[in-house]
Protein backbone atom coordinates (compact mmCIF):
# COMPACT_ATOMS: atom_id res chain seq x y z
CA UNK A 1 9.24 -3.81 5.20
CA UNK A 2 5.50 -5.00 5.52
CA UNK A 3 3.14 -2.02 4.83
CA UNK A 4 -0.46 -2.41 5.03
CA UNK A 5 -2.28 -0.28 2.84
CA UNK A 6 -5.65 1.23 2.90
CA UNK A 7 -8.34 1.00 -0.13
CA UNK A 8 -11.41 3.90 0.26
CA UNK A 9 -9.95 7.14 0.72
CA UNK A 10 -6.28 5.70 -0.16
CA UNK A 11 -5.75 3.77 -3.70
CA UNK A 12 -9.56 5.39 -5.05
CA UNK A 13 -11.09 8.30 -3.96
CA UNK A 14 -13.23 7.16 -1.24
CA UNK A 15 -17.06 5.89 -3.09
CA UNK A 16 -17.98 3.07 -0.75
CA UNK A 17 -19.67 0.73 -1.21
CA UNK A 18 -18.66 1.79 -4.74
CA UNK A 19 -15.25 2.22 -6.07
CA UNK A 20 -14.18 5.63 -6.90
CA UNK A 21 -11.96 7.04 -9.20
CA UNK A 22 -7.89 5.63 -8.74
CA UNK A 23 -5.76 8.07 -6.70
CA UNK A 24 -2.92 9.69 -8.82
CA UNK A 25 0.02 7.53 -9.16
CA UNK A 26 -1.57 4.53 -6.79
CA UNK A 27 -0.92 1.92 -8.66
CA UNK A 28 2.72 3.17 -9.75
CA UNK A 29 3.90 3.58 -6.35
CA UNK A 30 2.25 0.53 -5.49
CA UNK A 31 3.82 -1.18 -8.03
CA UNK A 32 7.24 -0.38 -7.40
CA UNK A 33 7.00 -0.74 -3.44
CA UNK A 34 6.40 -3.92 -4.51
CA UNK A 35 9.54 -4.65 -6.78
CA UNK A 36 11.35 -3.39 -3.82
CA UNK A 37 11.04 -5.76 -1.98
CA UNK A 38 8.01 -4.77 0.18
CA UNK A 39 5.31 -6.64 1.42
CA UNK A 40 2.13 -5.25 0.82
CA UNK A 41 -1.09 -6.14 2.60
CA UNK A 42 -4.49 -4.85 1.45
CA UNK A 43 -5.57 -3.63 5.05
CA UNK A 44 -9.19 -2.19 4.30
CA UNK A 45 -12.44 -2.21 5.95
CA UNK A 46 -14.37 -4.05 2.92
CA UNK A 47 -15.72 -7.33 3.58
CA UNK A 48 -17.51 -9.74 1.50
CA UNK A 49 -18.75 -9.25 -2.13
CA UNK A 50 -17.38 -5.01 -1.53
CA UNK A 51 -14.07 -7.12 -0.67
CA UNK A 52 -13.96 -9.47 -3.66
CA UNK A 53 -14.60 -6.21 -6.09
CA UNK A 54 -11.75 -4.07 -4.64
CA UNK A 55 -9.35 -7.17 -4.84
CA UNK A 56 -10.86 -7.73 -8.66
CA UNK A 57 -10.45 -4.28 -9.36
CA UNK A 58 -6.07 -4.18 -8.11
CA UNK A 59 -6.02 -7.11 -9.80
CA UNK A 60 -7.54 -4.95 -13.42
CA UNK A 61 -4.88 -2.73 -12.01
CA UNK A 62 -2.55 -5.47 -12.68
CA UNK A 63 -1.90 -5.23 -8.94
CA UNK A 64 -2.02 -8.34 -6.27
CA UNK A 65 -1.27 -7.84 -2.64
CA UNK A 66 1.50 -9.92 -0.13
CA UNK A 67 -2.30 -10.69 1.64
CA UNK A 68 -5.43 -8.94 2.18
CA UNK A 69 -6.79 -8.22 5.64
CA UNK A 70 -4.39 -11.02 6.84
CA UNK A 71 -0.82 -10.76 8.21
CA UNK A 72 0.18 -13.52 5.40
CA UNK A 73 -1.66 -15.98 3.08
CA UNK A 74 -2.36 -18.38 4.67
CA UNK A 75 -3.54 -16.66 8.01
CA UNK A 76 -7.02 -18.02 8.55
CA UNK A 77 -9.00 -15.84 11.17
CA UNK A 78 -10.28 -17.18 14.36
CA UNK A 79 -11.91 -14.38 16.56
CA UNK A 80 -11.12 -15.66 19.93
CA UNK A 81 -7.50 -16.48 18.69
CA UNK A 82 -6.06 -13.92 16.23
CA UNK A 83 -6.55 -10.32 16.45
CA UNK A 84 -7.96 -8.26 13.88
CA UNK A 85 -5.25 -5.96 13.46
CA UNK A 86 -2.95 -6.52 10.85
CA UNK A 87 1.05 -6.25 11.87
CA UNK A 88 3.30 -4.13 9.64
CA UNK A 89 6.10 -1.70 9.59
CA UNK A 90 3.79 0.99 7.57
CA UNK A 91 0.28 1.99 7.49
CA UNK A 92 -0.61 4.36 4.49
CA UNK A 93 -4.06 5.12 5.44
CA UNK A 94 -6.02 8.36 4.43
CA UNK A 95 -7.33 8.31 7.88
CA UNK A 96 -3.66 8.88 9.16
CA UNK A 97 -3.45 12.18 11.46
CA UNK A 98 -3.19 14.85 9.34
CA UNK A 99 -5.12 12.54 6.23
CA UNK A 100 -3.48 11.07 3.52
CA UNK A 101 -0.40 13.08 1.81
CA UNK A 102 -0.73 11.37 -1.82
CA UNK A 103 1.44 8.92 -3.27
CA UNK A 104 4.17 11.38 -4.43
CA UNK A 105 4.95 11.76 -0.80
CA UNK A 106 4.24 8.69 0.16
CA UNK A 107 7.01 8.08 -2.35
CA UNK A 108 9.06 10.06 -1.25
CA UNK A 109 8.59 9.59 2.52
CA UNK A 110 9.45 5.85 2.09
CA UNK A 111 12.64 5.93 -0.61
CA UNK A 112 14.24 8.95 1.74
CA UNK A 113 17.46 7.46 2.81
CA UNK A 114 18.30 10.14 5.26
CA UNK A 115 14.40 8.35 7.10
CA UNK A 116 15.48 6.87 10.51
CA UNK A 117 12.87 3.72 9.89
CA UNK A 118 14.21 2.83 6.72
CA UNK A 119 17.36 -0.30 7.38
CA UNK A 120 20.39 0.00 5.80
CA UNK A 121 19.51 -3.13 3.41
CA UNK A 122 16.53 -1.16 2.32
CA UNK A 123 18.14 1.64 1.61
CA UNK A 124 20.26 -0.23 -0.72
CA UNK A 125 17.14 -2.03 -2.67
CA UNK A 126 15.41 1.10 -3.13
CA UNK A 127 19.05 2.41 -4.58
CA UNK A 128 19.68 -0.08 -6.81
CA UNK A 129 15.54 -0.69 -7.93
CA UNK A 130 14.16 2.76 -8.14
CA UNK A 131 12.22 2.73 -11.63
CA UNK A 132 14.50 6.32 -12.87
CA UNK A 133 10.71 7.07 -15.05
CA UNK A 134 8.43 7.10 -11.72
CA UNK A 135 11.39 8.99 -9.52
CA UNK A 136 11.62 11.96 -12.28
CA UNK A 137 7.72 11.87 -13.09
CA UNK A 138 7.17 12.44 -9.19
CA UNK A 139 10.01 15.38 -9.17
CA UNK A 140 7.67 17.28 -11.60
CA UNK A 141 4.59 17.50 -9.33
């Protein structure tokens, strides 16, 4: 799946233009999305220098993104030709209706095999790749 994710508010408490404090278990989750087999796309509001620090800052994370405000790489944005919006499967936002749940239960949302929007073939990645230390560490909270 492609899941664009959110930076203020979503992987740090939202500071901006400064960068707050890392979420609980961000980076984790994150992580193994990630060795998963997900694509994940940095899908934020930042632009410019506030951009550059929050990519510098998942990178201190030992975190890169699929792409940041892009659909891929390579993308290169033309106003009158590409829209803004960034296409995914997923948007973990803390702006979502109802705000954002945490990344426990964003965990636990996306590696629920009874879910009707996760494939068969994803269900068996997350089966077979599901770090056993992050599963029972979000089980206790």
């Amino acid at each position: 799946m492609t899941i664009a994710v959110d930076f203020d508010g979503t992987i740090v408490e939202h500071k901006y233009p400064a960068i707050g404090k890392t979420k609980l278990f961000a980076f984790e989750t994150l992580k193994e999305l990630q060795k998963q087999g997900h694509k994940l796309i940095l899908w934020t509001y930042r632009s410019g220098k506030e951009l550059e620090e929050a990519v510098k800052f998942c990178k201190e994370n030992d975190f890169e993104f699929y792409a940041v405000n892009k659909n891929y790489p390579e993308e290169i944005f033309e106003e009158n030709e590409i829209s803004r919006k960034i296409y995914a499967d997923i948007y973990i936002d803390d702006r979502n209706i109802g705000g954002f749940p945490g990344w426990s239960k964003i965990w636990e949302i996306l590696n629920d095999n009874n879910a009707d929007f996760i494939s068969a073939k994803e269900k068996e990645i997350s089966k077979s790749k599901i770090s056993v230390k992050l599963k029972n560490l979000f089980k206790k909270s």
